[in-house]
C-alpha atoms as a PDB file:
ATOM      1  CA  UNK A   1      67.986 107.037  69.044  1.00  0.00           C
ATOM      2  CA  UNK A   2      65.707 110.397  69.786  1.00  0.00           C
ATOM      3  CA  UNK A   3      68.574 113.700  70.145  1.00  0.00           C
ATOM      4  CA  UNK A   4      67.858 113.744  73.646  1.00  0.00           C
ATOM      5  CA  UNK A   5      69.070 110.358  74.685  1.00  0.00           C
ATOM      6  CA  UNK A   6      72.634 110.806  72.639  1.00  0.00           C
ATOM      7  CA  UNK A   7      73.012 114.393  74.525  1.00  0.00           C
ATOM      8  CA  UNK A   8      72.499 112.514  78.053  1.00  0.00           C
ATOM      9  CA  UNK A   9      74.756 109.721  76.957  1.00  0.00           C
ATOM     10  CA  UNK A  10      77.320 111.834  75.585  1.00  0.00           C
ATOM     11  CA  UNK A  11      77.309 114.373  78.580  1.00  0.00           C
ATOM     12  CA  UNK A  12      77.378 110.755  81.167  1.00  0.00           C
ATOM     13  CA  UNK A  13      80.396 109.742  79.317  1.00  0.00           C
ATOM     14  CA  UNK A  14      81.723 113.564  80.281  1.00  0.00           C
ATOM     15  CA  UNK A  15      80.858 113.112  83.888  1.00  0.00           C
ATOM     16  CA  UNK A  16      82.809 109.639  84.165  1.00  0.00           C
ATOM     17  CA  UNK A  17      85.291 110.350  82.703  1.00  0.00           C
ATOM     18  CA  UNK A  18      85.943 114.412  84.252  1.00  0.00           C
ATOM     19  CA  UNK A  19      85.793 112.038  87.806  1.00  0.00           C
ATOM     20  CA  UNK A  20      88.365 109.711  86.705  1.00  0.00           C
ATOM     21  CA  UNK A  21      90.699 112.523  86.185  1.00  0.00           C
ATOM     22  CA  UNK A  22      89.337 114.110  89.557  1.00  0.00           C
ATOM     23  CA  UNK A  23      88.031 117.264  88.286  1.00  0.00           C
ATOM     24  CA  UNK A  24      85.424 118.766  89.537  1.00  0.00           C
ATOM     25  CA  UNK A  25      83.144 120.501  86.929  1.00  0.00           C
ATOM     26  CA  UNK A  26      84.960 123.420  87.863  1.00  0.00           C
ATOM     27  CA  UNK A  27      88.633 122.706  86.922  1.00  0.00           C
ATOM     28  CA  UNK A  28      87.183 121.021  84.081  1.00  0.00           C
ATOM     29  CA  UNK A  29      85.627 124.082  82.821  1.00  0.00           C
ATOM     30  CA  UNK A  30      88.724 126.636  83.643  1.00  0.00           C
ATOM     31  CA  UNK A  31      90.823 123.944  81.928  1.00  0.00           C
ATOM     32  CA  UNK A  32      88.871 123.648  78.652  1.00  0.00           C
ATOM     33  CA  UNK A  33      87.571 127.559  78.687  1.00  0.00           C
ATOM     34  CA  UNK A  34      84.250 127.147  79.750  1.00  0.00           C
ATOM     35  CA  UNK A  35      81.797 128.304  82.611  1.00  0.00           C
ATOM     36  CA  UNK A  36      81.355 125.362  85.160  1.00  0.00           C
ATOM     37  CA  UNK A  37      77.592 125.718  84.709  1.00  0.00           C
ATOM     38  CA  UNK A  38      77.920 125.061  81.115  1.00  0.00           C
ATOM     39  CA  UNK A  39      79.987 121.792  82.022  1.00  0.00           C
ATOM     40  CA  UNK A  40      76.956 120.596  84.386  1.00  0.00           C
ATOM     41  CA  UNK A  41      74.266 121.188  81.542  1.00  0.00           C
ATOM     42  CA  UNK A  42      76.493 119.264  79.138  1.00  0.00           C
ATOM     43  CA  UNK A  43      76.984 116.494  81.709  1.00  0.00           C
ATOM     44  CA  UNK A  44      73.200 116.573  82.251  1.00  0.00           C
ATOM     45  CA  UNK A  45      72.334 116.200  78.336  1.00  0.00           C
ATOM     46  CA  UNK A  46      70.687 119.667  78.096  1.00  0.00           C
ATOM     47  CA  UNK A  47      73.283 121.392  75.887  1.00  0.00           C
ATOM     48  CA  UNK A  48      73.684 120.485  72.456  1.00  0.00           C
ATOM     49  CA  UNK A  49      77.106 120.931  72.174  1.00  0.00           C
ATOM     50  CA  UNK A  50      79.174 121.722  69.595  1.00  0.00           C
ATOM     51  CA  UNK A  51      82.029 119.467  68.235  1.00  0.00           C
ATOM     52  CA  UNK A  52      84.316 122.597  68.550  1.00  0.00           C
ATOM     53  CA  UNK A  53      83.906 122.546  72.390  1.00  0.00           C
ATOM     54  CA  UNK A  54      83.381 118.758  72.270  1.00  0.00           C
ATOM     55  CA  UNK A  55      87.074 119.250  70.868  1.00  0.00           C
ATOM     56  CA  UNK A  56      88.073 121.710  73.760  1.00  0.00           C
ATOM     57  CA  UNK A  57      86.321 119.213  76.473  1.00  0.00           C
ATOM     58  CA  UNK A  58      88.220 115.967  75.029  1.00  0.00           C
ATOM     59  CA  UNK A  59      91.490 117.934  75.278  1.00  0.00           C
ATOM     60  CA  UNK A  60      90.844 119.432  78.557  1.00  0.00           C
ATOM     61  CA  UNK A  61      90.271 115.781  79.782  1.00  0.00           C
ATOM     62  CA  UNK A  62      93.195 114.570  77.689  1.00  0.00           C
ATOM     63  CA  UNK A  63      91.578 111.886  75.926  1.00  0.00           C
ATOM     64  CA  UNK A  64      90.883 111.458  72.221  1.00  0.00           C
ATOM     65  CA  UNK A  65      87.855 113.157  70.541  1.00  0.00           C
ATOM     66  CA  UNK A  66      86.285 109.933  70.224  1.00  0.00           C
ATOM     67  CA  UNK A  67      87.138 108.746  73.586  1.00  0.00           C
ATOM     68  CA  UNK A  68      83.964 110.883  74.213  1.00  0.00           C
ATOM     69  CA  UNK A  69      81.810 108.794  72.178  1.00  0.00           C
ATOM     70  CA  UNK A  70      82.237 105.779  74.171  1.00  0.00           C
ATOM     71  CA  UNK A  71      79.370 105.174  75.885  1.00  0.00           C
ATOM     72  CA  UNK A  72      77.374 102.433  76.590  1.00  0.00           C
ATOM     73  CA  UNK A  73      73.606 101.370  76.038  1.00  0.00           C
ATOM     74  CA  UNK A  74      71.152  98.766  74.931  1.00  0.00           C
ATOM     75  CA  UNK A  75      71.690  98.980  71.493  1.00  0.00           C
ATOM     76  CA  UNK A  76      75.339  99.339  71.717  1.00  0.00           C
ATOM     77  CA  UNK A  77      76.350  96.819  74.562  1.00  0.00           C
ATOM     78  CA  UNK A  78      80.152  96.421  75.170  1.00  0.00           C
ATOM     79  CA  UNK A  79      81.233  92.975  76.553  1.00  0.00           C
ATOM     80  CA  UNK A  80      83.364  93.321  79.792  1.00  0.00           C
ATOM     81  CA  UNK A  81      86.312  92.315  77.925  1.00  0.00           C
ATOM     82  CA  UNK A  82      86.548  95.100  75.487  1.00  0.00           C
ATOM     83  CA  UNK A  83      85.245  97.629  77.935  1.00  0.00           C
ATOM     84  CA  UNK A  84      88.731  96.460  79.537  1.00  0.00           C
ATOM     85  CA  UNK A  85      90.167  96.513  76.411  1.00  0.00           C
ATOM     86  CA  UNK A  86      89.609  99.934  76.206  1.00  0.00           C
ATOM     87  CA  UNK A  87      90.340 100.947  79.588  1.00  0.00           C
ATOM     88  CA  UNK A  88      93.965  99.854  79.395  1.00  0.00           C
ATOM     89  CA  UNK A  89      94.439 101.285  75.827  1.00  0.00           C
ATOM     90  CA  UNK A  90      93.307 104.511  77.986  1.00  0.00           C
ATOM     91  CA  UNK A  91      95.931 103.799  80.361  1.00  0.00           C
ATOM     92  CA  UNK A  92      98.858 103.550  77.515  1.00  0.00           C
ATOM     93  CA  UNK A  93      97.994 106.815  75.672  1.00  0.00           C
ATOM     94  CA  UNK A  94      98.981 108.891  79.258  1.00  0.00           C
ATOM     95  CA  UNK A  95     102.347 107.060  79.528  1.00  0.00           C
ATOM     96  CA  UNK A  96     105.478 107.282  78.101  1.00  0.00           C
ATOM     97  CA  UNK A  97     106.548 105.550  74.989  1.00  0.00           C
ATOM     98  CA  UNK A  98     109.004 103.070  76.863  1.00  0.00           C
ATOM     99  CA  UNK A  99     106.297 102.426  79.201  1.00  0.00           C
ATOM    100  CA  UNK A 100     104.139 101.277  76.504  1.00  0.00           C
ATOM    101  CA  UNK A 101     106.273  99.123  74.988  1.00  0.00           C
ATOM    102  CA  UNK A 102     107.382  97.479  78.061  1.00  0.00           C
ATOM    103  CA  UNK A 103     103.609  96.959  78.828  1.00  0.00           C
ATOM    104  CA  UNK A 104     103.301  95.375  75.535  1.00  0.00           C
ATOM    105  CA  UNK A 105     106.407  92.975  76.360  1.00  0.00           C
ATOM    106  CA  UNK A 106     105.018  91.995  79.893  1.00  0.00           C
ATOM    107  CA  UNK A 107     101.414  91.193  77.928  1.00  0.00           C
ATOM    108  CA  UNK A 108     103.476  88.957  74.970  1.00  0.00           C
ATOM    109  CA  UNK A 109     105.112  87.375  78.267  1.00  0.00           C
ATOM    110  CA  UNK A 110     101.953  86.392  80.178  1.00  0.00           C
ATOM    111  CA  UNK A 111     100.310  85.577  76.797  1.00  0.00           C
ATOM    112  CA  UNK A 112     103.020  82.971  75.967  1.00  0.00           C
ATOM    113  CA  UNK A 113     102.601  81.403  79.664  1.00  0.00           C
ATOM    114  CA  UNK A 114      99.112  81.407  79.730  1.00  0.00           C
ATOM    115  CA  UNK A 115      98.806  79.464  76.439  1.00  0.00           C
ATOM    116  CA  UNK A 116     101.728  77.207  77.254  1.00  0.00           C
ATOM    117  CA  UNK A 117      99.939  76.103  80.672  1.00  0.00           C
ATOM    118  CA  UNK A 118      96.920  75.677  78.667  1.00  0.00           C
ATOM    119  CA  UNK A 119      97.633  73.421  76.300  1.00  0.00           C
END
């Protein structure tokens, strides 16, 4: 994978998910420290940026570091299932901890129906 291509895909990631926190490169930037400019190269793969503000961008966004690393390509397909997987592992690190335990007992719950209608 040539530098380039992991700086686009990296910055894409940025872009998706800045929107699905409705920020706009602005509030993104006063929120993490930065210049929106610098945001938009980022997003557009021309800044190599550092993991210190890859650090400050992941916060600002309040996701984990490597929440920033999941992007997708051809060499590094996700199926749809762990894509929403992921997405609802997103969901449970921005609630409370009740919350995510009764999420976990309403999964069990539909789990245990699902495989007793099944069988």
């Amino acid at each position: 994978m040539e530098d380039r291509e992991i700086l686009k895909l990296v910055g894409a990631r940025i872009k998706a998910l800045r929107k699905e926190e409705g920020l706009s490169q602005e509030a993104l930037g006063e929120k993490g420290g930065f210049h929106f400019t610098y945001i938009g190269q980022i997003e557009r793969g021309e800044k190599n940026v550092s993991l210190v503000n890859l650090a400050k961008i992941a916060e600002a966004l309040e996701v984990n570091l490597t929440q920033l690393f999941g992007f997708v390509n051809e060499e590094m397909k996700q199926t749809e299932s762990e894509m929403i997987i992921q997405e609802v592992a997103d969901m449970l690190r921005k609630t409370t901890p009740s919350n995510i335990l009764l999420s976990r007992n309403i999964i069990r719950e539909i789990l245990k129906m699902s495989h007793g209608t099944s069988s």
